[in-house]
N, C-alpha and C. Protein backbone atom coordinates (compact mmCIF):
# COMPACT_ATOMS: atom_id res chain seq x y z
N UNK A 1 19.84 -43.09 -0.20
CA UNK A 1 21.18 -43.23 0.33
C UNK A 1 21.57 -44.69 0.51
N UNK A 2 20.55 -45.26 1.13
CA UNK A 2 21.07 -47.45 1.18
C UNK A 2 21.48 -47.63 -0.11
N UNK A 3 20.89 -47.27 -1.22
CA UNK A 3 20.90 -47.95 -2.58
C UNK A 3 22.12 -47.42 -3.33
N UNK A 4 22.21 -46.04 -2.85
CA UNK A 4 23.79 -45.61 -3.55
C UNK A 4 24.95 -46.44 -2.49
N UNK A 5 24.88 -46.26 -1.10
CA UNK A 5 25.84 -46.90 -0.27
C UNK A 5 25.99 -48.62 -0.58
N UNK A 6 25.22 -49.37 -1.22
CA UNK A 6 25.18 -50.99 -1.61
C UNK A 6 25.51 -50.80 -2.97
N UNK A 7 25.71 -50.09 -3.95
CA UNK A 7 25.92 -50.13 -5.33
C UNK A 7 27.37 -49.29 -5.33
N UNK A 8 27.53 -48.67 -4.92
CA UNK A 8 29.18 -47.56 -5.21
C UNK A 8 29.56 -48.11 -4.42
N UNK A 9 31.02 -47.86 -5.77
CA UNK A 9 32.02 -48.20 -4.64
C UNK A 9 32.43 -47.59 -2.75
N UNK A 10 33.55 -48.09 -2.81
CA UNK A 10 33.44 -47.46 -1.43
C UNK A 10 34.99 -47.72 -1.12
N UNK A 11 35.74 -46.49 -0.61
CA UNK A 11 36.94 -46.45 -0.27
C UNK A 11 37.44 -46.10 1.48
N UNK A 12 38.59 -46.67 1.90
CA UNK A 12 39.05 -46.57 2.87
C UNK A 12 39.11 -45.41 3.84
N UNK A 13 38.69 -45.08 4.70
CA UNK A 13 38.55 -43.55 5.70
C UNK A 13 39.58 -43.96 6.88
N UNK A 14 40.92 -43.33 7.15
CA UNK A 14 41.90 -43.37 8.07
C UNK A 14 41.59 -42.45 8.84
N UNK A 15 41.47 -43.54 10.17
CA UNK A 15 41.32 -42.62 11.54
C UNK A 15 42.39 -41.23 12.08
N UNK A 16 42.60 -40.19 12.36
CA UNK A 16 43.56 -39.10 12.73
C UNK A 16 43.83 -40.47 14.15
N UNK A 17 43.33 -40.67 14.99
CA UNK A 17 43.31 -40.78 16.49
C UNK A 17 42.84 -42.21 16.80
N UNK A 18 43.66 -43.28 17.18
CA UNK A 18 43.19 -44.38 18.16
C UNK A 18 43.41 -45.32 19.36
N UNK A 19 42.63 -45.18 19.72
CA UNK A 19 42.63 -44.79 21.48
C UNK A 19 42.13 -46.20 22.01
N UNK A 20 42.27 -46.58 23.11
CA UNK A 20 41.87 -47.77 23.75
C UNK A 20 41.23 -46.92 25.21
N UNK A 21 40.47 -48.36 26.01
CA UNK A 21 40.35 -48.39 27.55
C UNK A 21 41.04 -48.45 28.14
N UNK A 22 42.09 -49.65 27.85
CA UNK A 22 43.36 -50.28 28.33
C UNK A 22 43.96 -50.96 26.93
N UNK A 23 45.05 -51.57 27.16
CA UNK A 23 45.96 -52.59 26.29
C UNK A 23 47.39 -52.81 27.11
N UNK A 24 47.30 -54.34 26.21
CA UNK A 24 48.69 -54.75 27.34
C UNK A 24 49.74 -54.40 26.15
N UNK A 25 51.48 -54.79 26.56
CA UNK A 25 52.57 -53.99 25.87
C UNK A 25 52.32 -54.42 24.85
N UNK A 26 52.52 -53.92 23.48
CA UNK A 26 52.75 -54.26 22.43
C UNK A 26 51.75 -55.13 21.36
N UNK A 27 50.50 -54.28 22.29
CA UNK A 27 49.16 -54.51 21.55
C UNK A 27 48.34 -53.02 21.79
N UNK A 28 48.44 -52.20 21.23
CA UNK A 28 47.89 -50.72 21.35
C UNK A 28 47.06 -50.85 20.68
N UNK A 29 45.81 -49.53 20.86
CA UNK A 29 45.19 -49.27 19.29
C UNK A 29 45.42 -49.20 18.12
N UNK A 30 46.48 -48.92 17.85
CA UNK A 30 46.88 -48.54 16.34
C UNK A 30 46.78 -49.86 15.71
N UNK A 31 47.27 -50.21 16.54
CA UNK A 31 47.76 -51.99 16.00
C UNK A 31 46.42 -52.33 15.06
N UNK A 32 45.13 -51.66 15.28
CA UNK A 32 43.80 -52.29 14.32
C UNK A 32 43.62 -50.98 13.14
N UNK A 33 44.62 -50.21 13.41
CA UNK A 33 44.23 -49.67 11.76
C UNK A 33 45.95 -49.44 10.92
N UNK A 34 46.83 -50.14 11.07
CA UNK A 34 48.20 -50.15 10.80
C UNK A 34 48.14 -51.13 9.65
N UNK A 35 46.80 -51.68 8.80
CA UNK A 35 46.66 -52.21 7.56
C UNK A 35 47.74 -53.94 7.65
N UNK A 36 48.18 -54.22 8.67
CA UNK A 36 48.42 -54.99 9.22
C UNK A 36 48.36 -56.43 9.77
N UNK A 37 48.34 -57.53 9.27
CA UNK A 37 47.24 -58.63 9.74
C UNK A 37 48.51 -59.12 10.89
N UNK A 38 49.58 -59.21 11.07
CA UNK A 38 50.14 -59.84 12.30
C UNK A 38 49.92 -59.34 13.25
N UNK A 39 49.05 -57.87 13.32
CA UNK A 39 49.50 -57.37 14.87
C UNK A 39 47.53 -57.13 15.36
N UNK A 40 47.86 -56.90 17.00
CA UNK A 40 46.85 -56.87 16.84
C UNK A 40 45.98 -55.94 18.17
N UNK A 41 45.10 -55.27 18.87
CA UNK A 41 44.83 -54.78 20.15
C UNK A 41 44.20 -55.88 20.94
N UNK A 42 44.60 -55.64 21.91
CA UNK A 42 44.41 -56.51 23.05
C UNK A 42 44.29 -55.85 24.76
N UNK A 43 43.37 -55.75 24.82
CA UNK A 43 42.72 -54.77 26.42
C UNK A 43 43.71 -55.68 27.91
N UNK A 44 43.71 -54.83 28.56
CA UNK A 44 45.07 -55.54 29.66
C UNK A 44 44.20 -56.39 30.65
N UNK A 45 42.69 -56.18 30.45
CA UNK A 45 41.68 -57.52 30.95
C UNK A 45 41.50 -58.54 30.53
N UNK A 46 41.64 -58.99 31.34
CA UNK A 46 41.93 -60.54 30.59
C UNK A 46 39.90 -61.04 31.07
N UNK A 47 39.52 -62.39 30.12
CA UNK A 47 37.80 -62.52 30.41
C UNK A 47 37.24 -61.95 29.00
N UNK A 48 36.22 -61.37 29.75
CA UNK A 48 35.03 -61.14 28.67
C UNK A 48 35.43 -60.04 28.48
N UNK A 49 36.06 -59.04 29.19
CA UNK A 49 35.90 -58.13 28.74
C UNK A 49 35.68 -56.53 28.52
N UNK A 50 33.92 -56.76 29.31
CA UNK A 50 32.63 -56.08 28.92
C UNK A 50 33.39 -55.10 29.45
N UNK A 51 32.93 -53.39 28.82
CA UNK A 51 33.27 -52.40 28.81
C UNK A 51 34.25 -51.59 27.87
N UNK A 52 35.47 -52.84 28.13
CA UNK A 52 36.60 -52.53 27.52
C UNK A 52 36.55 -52.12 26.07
N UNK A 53 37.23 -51.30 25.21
CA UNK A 53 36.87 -50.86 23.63
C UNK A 53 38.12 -49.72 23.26
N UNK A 54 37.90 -49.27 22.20
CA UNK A 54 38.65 -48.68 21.16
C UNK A 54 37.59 -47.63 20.96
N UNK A 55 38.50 -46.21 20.41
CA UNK A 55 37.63 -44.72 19.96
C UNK A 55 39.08 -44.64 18.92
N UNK A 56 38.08 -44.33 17.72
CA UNK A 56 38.59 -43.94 16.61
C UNK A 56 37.98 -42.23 16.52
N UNK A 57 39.12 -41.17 16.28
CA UNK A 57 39.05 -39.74 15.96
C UNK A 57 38.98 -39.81 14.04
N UNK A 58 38.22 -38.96 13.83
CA UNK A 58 38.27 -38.66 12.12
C UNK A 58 38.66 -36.75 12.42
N UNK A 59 39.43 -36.72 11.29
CA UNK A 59 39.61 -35.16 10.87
C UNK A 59 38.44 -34.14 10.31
N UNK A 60 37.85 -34.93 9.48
CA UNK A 60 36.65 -34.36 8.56
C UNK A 60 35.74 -35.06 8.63
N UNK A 61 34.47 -34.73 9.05
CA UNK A 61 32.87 -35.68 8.77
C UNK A 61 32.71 -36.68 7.69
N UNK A 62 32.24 -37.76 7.74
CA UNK A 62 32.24 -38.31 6.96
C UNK A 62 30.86 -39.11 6.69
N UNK A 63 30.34 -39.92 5.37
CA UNK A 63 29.64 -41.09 6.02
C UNK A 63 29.89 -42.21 6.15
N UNK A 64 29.70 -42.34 7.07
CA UNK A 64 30.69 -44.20 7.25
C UNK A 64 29.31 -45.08 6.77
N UNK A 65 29.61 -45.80 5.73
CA UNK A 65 28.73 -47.01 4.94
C UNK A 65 28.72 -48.35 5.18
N UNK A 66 30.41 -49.10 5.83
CA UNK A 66 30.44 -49.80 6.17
C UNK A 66 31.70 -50.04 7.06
N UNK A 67 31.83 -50.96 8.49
CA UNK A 67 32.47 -50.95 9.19
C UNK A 67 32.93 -52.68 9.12
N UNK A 68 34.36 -52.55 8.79
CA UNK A 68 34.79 -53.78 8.82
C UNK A 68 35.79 -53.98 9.88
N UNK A 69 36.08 -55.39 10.47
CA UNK A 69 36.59 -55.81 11.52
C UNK A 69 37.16 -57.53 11.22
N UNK A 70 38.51 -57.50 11.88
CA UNK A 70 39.14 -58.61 11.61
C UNK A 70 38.68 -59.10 13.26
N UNK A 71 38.10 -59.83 13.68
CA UNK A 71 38.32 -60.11 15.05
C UNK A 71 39.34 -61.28 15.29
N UNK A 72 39.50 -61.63 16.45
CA UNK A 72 41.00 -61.98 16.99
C UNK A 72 42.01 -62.18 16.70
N UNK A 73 43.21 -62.19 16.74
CA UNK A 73 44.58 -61.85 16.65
C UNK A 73 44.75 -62.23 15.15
N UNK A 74 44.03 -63.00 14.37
CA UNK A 74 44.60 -62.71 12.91
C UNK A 74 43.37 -63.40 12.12
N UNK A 75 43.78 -63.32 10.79
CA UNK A 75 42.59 -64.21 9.96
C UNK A 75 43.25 -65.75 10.01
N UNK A 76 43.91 -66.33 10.34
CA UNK A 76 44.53 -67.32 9.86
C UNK A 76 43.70 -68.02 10.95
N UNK A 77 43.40 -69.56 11.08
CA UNK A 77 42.18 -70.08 11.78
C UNK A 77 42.97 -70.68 13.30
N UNK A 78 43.87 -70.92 13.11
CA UNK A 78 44.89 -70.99 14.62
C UNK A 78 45.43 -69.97 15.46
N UNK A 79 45.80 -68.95 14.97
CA UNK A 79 46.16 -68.15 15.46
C UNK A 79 44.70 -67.03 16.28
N UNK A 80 43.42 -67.16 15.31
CA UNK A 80 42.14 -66.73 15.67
C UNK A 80 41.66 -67.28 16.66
N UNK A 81 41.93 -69.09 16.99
CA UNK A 81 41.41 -69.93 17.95
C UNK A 81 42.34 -69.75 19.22
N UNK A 82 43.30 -69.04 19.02
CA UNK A 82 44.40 -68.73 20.45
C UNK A 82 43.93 -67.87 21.35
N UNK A 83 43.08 -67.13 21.27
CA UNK A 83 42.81 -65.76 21.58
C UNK A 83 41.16 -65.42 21.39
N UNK A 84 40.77 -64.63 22.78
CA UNK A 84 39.57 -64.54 22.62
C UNK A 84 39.40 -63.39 21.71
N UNK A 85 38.00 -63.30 21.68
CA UNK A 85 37.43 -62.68 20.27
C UNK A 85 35.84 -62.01 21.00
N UNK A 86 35.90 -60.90 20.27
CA UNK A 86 34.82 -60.16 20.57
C UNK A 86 33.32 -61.16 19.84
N UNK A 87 32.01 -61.30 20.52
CA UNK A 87 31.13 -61.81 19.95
C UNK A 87 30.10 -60.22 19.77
N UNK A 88 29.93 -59.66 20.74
CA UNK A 88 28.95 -58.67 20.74
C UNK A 88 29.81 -57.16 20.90
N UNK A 89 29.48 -56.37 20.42
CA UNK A 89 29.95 -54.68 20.75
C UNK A 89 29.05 -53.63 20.47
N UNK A 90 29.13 -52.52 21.17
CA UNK A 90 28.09 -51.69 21.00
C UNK A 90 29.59 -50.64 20.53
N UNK A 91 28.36 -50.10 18.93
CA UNK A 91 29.09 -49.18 18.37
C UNK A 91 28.66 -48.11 18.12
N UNK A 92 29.36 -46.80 18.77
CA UNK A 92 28.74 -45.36 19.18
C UNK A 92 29.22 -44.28 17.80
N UNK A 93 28.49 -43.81 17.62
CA UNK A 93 29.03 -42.70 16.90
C UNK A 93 28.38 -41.87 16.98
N UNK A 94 29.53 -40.60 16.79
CA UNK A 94 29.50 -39.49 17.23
C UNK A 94 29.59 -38.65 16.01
N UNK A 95 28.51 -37.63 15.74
CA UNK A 95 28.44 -37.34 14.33
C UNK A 95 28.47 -35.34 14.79
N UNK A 96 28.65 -34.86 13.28
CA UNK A 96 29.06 -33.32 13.61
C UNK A 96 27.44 -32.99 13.79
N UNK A 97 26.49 -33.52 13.46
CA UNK A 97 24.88 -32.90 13.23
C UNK A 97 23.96 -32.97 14.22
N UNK A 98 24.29 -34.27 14.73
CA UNK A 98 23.33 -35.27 16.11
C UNK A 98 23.84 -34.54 17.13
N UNK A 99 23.03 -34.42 18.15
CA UNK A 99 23.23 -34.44 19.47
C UNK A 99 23.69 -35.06 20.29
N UNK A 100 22.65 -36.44 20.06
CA UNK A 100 22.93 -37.55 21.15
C UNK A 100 23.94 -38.15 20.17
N UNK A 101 24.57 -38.91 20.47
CA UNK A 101 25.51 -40.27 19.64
C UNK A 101 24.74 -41.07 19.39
N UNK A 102 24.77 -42.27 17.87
CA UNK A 102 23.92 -43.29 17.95
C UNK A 102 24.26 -44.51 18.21
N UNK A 103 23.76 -45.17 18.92
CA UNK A 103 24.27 -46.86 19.01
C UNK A 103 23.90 -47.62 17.92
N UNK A 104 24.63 -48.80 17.28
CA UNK A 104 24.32 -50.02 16.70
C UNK A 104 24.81 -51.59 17.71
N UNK A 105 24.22 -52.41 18.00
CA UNK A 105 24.82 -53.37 18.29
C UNK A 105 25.19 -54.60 17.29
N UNK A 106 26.40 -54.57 17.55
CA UNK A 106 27.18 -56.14 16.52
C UNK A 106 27.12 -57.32 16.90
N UNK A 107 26.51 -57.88 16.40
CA UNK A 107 26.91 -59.35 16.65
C UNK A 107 27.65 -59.88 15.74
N UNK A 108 28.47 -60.54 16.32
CA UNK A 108 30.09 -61.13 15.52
C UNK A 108 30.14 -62.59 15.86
N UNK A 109 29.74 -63.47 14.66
CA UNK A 109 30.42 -64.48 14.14
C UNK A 109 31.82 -65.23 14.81
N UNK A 110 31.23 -66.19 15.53
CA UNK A 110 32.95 -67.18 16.04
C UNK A 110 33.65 -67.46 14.70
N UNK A 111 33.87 -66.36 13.82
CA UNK A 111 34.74 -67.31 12.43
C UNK A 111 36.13 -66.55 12.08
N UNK A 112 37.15 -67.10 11.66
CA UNK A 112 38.36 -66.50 11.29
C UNK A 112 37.77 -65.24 9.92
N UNK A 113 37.99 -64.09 10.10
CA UNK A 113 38.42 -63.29 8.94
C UNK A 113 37.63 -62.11 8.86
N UNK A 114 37.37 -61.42 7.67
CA UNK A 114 36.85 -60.04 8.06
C UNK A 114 35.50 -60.56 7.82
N UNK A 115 34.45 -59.45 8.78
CA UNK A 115 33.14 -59.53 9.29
C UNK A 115 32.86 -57.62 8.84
N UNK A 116 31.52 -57.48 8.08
CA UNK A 116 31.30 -55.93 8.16
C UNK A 116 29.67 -55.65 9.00
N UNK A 117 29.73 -54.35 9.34
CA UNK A 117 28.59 -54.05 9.68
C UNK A 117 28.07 -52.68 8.93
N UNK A 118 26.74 -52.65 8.29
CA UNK A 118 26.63 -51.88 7.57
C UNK A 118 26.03 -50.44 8.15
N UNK A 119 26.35 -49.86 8.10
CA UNK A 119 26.23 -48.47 8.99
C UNK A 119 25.50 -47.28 8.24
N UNK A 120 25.98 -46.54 7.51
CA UNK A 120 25.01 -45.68 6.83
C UNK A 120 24.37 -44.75 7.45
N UNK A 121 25.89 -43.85 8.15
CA UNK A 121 25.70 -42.34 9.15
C UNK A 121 26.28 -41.58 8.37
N UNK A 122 25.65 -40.01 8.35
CA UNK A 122 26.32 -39.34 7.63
C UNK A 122 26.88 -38.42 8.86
N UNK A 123 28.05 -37.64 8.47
CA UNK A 123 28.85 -37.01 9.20
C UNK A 123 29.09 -37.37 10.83
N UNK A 124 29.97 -38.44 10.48
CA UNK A 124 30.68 -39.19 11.43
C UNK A 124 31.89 -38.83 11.59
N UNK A 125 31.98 -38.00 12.95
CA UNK A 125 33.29 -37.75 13.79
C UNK A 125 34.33 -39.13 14.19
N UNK A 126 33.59 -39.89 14.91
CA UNK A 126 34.38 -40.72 16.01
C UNK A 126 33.13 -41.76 16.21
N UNK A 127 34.11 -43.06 16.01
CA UNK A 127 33.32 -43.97 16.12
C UNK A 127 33.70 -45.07 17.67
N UNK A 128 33.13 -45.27 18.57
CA UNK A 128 33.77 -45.91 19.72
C UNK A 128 33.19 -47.15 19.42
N UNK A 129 33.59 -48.27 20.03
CA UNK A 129 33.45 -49.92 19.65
C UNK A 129 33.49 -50.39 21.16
N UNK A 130 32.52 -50.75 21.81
CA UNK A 130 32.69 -51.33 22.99
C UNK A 130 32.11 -53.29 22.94
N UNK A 131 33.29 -53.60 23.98
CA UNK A 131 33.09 -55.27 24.00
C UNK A 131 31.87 -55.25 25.08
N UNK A 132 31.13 -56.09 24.44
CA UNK A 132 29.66 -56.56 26.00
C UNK A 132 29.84 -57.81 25.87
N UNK A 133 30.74 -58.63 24.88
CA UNK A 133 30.69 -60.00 25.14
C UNK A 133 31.62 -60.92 24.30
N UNK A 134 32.41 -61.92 24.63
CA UNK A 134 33.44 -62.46 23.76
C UNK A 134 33.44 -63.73 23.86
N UNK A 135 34.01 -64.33 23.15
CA UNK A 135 33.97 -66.07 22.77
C UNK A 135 35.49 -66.46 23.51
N UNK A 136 35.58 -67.53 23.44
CA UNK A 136 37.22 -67.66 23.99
C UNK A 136 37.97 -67.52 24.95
N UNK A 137 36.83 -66.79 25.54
CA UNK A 137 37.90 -66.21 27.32
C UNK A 137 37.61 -67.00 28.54
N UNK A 138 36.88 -68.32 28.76
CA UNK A 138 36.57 -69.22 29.74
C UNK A 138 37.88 -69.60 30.55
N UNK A 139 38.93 -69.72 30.21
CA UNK A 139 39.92 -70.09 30.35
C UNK A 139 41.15 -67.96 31.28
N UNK A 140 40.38 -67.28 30.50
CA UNK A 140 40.88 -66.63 31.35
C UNK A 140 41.95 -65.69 29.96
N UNK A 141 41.80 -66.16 28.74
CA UNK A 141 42.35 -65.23 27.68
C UNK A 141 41.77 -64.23 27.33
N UNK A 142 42.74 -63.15 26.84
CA UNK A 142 41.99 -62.15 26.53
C UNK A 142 41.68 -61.68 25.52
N UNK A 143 40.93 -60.98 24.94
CA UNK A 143 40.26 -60.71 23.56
C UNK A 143 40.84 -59.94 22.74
N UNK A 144 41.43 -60.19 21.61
CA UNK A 144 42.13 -59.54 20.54
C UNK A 144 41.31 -58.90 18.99
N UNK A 145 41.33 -57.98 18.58
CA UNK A 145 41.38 -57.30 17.33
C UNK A 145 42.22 -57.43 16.51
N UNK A 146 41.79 -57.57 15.08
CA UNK A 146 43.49 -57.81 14.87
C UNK A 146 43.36 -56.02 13.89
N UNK A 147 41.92 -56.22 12.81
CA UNK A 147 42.30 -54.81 12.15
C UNK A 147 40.38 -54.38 11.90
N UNK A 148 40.44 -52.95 12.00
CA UNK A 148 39.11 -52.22 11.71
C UNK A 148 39.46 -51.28 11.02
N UNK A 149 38.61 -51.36 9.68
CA UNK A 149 38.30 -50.11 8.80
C UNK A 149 36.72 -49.83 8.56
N UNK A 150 37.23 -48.45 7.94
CA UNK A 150 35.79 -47.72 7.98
C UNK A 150 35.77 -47.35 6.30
N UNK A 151 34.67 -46.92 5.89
CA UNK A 151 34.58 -47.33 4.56
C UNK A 151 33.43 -46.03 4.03
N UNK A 152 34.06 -45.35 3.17
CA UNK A 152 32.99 -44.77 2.75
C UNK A 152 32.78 -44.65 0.94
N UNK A 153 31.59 -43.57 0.52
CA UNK A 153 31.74 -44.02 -0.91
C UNK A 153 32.79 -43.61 -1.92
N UNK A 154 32.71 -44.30 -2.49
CA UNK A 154 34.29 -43.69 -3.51
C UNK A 154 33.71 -42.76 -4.93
């Protein structure tokens, strides 16, 4: 399964459902799967963070192969440096077969643009993304997403 998931292609999986902890006006969940690079989610905590996250719903099981993520408010390198940015997240998924949910933890790169994590679950419901730690927020800003997709084989 690694060797077919790193060699095939692999196409886009749209969430039914996305959900936050919190968000302030006119930064919701959607805002990270709306294919979108100006907009972006943003939790109504301002800091690090920790806790705060996003739950993505799927319609049909899937395997998610790879999980990509724009972190803070855009790819462009000023607009990324405005705004804090997730460094660490614990990412849950919730599959139709498993019992328990499984964790992965991310570590994320201080860099403008998309970042993936390679995953390689089969029949994946709902994937939750929680912040445990962010770059940028010393000052008291708060941490932005700008877009997350999920990726399976094509």
């Amino acid at each position: 399964d690694t060797i077919r998931d790193r060699v095939g292609d692999q196409v886009r999986v749209t969430p039914v459902d996305a959900a936050a902890t919190s968000s302030t006006r006119g930064h919701r969940a959607a805002a990270t799967v709306d294919g979108v690079g100006n907009s972006f989610w943003q939790p109504a905590q301002g800091g690090q963070a920790r806790g705060q996250g996003l739950t993505y719903a799927f319609e049909e099981p899937f395997r998610l192969v790879t999980l990509v993520m724009i972190p803070g408010a855009a790819s462009d390198q000023a607009e990324f440096l405005g705004r804090g940015r997730p460094a660490e997240m614990t990412v849950t998924l919730t599959t139709a077969t498993s019992e328990e949910p499984i964790e992965k933890t991310w570590e994320l790169a201080d860099q403008a643009g998309s970042q993936t994590l390679g995953v390689g679950v089969d029949d994946v419901l709902e994937v939750e993304l929680t912040i445990d730690s962010a770059y940028g927020t010393d000052d008291g800003q708060r941490v932005a997403i700008a877009e997350v997709e999920f990726l399976t084989r094509g």
